[in-house]
PDB file of N, CA and C in Angstrom:
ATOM      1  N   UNK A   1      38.861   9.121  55.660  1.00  0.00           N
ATOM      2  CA  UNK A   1      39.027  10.294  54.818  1.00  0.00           C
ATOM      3  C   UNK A   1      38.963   9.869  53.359  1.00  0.00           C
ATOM      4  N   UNK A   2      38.325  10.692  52.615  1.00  0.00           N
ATOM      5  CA  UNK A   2      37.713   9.743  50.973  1.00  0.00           C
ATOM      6  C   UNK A   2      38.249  10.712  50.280  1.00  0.00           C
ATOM      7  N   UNK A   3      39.558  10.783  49.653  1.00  0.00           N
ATOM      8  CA  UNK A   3      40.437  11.847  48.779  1.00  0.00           C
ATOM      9  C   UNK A   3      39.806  11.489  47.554  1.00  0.00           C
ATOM     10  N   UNK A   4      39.493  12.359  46.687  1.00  0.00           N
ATOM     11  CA  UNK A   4      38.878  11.941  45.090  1.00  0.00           C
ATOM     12  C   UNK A   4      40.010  12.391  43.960  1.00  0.00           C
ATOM     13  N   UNK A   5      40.269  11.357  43.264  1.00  0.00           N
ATOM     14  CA  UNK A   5      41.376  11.477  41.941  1.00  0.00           C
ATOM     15  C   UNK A   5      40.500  12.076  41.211  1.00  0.00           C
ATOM     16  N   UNK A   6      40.833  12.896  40.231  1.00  0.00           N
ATOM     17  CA  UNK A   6      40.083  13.294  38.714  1.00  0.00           C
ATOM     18  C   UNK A   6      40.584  12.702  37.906  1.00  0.00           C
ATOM     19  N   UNK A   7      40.561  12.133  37.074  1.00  0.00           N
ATOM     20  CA  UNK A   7      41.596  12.129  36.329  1.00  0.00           C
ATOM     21  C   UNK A   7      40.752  11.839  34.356  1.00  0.00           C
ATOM     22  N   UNK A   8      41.346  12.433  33.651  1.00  0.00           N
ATOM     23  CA  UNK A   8      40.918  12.530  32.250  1.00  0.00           C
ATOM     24  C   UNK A   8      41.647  10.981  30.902  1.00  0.00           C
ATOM     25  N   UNK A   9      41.331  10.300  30.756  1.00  0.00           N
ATOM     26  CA  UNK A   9      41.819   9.331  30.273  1.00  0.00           C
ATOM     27  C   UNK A   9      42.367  10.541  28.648  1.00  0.00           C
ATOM     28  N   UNK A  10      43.432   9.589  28.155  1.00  0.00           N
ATOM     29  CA  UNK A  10      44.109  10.000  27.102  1.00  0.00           C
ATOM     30  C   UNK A  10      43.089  10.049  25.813  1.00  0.00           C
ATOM     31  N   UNK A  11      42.631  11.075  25.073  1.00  0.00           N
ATOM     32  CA  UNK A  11      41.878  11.325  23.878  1.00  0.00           C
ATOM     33  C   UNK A  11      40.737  11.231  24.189  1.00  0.00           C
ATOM     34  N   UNK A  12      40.112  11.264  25.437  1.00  0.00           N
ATOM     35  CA  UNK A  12      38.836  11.509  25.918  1.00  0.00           C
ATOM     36  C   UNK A  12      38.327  13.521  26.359  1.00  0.00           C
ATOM     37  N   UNK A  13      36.860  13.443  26.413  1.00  0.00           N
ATOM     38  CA  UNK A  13      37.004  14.652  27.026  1.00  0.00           C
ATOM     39  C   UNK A  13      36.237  13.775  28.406  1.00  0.00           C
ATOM     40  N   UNK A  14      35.844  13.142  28.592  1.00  0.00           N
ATOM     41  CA  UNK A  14      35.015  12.307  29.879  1.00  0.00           C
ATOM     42  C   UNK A  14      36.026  12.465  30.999  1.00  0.00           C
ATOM     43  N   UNK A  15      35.912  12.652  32.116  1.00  0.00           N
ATOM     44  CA  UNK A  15      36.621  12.757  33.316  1.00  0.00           C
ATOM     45  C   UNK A  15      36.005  12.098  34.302  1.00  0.00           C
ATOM     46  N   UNK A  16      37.317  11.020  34.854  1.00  0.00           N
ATOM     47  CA  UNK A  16      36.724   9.291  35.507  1.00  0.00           C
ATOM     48  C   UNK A  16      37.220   9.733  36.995  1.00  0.00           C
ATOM     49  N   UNK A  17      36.113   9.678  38.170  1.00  0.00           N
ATOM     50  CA  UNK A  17      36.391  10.541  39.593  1.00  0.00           C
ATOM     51  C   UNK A  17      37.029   8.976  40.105  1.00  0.00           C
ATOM     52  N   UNK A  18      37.768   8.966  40.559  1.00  0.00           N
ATOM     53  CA  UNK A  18      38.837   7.516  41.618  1.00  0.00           C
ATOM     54  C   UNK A  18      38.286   8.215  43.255  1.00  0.00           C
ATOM     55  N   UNK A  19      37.573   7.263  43.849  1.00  0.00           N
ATOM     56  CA  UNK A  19      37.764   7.619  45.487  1.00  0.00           C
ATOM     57  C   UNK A  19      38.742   6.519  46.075  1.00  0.00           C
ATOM     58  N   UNK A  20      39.541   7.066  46.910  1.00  0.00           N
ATOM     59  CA  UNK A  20      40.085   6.797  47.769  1.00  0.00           C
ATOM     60  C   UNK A  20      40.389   6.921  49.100  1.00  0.00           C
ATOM     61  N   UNK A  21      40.373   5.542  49.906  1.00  0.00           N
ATOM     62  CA  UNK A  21      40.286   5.884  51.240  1.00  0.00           C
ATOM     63  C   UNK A  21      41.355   5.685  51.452  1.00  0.00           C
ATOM     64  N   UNK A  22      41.759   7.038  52.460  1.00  0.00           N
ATOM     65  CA  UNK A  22      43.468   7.265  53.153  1.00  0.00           C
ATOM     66  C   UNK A  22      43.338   6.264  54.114  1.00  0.00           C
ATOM     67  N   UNK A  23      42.637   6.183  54.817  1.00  0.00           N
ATOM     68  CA  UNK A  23      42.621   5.255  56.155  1.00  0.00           C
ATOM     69  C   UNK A  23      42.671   4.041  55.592  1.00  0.00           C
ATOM     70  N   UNK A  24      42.465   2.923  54.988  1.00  0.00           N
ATOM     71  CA  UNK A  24      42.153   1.889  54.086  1.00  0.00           C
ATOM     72  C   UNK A  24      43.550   1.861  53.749  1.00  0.00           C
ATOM     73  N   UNK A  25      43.824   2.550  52.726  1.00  0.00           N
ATOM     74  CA  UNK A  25      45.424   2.408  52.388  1.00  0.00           C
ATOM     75  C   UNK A  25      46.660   2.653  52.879  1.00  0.00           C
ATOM     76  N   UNK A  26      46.413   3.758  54.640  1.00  0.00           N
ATOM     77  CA  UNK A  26      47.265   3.557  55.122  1.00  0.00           C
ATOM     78  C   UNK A  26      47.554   2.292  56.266  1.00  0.00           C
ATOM     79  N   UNK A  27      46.191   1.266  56.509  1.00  0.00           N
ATOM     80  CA  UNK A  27      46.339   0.279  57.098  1.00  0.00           C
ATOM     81  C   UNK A  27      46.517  -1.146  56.071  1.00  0.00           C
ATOM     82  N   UNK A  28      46.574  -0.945  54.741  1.00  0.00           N
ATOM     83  CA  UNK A  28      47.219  -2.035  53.836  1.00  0.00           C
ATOM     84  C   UNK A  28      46.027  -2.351  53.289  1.00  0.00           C
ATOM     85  N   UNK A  29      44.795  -2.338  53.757  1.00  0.00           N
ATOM     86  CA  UNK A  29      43.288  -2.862  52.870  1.00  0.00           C
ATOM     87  C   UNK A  29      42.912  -2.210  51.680  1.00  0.00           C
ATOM     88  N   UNK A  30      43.079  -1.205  50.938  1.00  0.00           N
ATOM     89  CA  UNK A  30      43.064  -1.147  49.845  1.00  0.00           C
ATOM     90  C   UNK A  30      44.331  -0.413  49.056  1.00  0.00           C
ATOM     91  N   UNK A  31      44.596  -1.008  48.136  1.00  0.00           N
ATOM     92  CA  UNK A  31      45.844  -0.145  47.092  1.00  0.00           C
ATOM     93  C   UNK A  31      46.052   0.695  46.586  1.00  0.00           C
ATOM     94  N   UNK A  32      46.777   1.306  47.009  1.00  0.00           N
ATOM     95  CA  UNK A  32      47.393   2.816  47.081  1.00  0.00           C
ATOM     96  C   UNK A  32      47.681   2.789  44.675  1.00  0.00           C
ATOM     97  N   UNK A  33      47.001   3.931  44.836  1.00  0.00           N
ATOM     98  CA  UNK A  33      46.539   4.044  42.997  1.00  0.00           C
ATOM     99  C   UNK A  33      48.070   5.200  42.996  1.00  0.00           C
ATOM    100  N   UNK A  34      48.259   4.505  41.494  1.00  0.00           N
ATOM    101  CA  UNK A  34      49.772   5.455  40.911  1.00  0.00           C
ATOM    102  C   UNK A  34      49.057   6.679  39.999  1.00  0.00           C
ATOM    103  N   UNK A  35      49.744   8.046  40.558  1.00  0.00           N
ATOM    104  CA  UNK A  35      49.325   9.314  40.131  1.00  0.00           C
ATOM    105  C   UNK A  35      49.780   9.831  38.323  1.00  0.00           C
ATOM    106  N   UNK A  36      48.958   9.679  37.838  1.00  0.00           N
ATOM    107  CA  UNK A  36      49.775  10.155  36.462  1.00  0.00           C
ATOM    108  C   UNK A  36      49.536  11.904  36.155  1.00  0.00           C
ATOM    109  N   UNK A  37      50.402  12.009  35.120  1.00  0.00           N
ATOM    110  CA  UNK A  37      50.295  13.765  34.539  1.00  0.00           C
ATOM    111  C   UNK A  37      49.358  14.402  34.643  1.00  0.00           C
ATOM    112  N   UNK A  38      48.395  14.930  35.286  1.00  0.00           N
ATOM    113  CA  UNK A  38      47.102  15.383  34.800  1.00  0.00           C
ATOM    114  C   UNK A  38      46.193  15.345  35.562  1.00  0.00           C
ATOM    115  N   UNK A  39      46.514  14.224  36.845  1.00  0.00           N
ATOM    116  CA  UNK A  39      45.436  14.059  37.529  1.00  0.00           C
ATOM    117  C   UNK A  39      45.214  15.146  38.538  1.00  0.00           C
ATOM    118  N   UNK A  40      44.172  15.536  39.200  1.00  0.00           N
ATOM    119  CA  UNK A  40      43.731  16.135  40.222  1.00  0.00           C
ATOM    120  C   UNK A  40      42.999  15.597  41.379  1.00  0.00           C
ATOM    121  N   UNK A  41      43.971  15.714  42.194  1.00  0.00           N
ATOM    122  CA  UNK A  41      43.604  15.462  43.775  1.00  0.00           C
ATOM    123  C   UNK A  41      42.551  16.475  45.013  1.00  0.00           C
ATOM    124  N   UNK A  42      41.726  16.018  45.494  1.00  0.00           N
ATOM    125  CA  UNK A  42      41.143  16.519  46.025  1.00  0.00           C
ATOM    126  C   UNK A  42      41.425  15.965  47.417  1.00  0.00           C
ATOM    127  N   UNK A  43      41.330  17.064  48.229  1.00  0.00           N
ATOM    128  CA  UNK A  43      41.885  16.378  49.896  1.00  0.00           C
ATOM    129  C   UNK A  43      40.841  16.788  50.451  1.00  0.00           C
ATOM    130  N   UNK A  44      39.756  16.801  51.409  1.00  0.00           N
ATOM    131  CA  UNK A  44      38.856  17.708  51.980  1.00  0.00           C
ATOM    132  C   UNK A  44      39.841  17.837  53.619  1.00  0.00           C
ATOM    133  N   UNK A  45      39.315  18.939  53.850  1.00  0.00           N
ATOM    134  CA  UNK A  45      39.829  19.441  54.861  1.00  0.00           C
ATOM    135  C   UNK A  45      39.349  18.796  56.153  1.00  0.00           C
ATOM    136  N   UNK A  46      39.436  18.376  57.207  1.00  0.00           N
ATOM    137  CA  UNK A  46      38.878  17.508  58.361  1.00  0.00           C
ATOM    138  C   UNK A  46      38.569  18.633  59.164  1.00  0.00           C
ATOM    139  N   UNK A  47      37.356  18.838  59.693  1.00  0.00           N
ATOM    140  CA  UNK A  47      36.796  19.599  60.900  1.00  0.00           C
ATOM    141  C   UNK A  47      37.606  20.163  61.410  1.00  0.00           C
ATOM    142  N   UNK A  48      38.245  19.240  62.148  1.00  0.00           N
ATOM    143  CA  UNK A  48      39.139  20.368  63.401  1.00  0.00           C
ATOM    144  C   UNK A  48      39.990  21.217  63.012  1.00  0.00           C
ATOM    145  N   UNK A  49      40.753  20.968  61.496  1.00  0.00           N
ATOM    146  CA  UNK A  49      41.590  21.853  61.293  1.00  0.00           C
ATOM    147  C   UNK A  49      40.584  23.020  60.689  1.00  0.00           C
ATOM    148  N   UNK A  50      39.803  22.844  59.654  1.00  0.00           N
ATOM    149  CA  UNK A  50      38.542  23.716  59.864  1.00  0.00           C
ATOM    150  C   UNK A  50      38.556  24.848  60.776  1.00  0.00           C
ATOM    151  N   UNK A  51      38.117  24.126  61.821  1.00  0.00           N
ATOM    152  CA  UNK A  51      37.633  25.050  62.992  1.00  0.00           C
ATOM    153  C   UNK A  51      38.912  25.856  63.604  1.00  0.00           C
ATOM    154  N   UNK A  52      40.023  25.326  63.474  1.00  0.00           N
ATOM    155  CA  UNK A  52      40.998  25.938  64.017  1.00  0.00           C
ATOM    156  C   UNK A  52      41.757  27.135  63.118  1.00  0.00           C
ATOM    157  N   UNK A  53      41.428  26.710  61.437  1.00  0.00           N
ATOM    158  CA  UNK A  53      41.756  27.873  60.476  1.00  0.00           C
ATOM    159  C   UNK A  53      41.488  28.916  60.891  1.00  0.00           C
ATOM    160  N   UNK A  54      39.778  28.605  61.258  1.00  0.00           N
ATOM    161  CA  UNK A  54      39.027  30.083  61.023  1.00  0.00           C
ATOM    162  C   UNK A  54      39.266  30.542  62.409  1.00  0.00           C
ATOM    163  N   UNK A  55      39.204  29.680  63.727  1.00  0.00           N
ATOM    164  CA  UNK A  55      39.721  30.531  65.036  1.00  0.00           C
ATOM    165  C   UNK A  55      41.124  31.340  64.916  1.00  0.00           C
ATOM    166  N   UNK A  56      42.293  30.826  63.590  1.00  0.00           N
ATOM    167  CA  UNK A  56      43.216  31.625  64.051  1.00  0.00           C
ATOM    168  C   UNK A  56      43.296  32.813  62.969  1.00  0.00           C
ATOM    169  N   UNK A  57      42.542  32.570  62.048  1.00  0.00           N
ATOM    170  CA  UNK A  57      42.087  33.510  61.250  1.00  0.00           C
ATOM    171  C   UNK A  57      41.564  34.495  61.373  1.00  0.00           C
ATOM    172  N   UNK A  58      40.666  34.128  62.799  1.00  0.00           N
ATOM    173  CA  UNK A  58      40.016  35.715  63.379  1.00  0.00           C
ATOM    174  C   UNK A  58      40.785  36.064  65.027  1.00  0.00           C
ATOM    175  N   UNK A  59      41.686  35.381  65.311  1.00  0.00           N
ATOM    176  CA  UNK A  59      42.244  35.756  66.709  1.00  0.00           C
ATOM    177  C   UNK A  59      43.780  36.688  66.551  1.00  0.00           C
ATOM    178  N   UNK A  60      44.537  36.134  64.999  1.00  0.00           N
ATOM    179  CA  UNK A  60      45.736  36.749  64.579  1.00  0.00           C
ATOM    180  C   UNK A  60      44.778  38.453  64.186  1.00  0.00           C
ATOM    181  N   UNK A  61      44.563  38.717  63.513  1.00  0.00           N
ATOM    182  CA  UNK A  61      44.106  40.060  63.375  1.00  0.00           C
ATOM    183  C   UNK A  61      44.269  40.820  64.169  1.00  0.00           C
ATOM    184  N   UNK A  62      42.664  40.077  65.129  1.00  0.00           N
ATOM    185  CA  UNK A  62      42.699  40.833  66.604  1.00  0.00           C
ATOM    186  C   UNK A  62      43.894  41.322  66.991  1.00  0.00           C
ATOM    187  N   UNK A  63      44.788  40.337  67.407  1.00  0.00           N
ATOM    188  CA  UNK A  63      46.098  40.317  68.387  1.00  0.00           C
ATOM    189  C   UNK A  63      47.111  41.404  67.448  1.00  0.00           C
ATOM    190  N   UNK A  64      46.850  41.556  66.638  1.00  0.00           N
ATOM    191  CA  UNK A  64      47.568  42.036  65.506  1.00  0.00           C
ATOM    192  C   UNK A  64      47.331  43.808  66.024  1.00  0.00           C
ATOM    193  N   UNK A  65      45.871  43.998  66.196  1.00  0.00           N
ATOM    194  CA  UNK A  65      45.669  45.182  66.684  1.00  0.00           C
ATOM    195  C   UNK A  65      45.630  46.125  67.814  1.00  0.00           C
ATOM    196  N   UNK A  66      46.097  45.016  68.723  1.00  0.00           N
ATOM    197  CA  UNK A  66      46.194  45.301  70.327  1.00  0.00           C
ATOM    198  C   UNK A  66      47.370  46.756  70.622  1.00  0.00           C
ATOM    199  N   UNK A  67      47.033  47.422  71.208  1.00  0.00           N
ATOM    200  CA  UNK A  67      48.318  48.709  71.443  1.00  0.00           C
ATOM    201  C   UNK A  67      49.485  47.818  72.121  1.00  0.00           C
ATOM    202  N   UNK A  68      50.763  48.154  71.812  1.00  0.00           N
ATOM    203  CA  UNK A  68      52.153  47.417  72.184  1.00  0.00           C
ATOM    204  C   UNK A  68      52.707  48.760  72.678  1.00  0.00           C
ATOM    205  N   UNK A  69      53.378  48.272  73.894  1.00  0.00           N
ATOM    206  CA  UNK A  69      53.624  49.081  74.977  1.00  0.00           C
ATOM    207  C   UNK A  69      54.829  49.104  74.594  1.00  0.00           C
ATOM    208  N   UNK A  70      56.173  49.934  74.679  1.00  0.00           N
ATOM    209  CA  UNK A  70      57.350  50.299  74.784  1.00  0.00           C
ATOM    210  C   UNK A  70      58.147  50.448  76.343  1.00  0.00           C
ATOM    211  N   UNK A  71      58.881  49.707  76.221  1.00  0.00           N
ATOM    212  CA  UNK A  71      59.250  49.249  77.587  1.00  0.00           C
ATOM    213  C   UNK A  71      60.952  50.116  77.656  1.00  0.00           C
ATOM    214  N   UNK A  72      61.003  51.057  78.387  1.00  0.00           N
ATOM    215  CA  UNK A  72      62.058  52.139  78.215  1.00  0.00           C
ATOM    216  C   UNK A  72      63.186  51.417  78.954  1.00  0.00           C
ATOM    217  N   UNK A  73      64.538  51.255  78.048  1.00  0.00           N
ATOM    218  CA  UNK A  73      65.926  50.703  79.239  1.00  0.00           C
ATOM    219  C   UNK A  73      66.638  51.134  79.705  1.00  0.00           C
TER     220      UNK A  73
END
């Protein structure tokens, strides 16, 4: 997973992109970078959760509209 830093150096207008690999730094091979004021993180979203947004994105609605029966006690 390749998260991208933005980040704007002090009295610049230039904006310097940092990639970083989560997998890499969560197995110790590359070093985890310190976040300062300003920066912007980009996460991309991984497929499956993707696919599962938009399945529950269009299945809650639906279900949302189904007639609900009243069950007399």
């Amino acid at each position: 997973d390749q998260i991208r830093v933005i980040r704007q150096p002090p009295g610049t207008i230039e904006k310097k992109v940092i990639l970083v690999d989560l997998d890499a730094v969560n197995k110790r091979l590359q070093e985890d970078i310190v976040l300062v004021a300003g920066d912007i993180v980009e996460v991309p979203v991984s497929g499956g959760k993707q696919f599962l947004r938009s399945l529950l994105g269009s299945v809650v609605p639906a279900v949302a509209q189904l007639p609900m029966r009243a069950i007399p006690y």
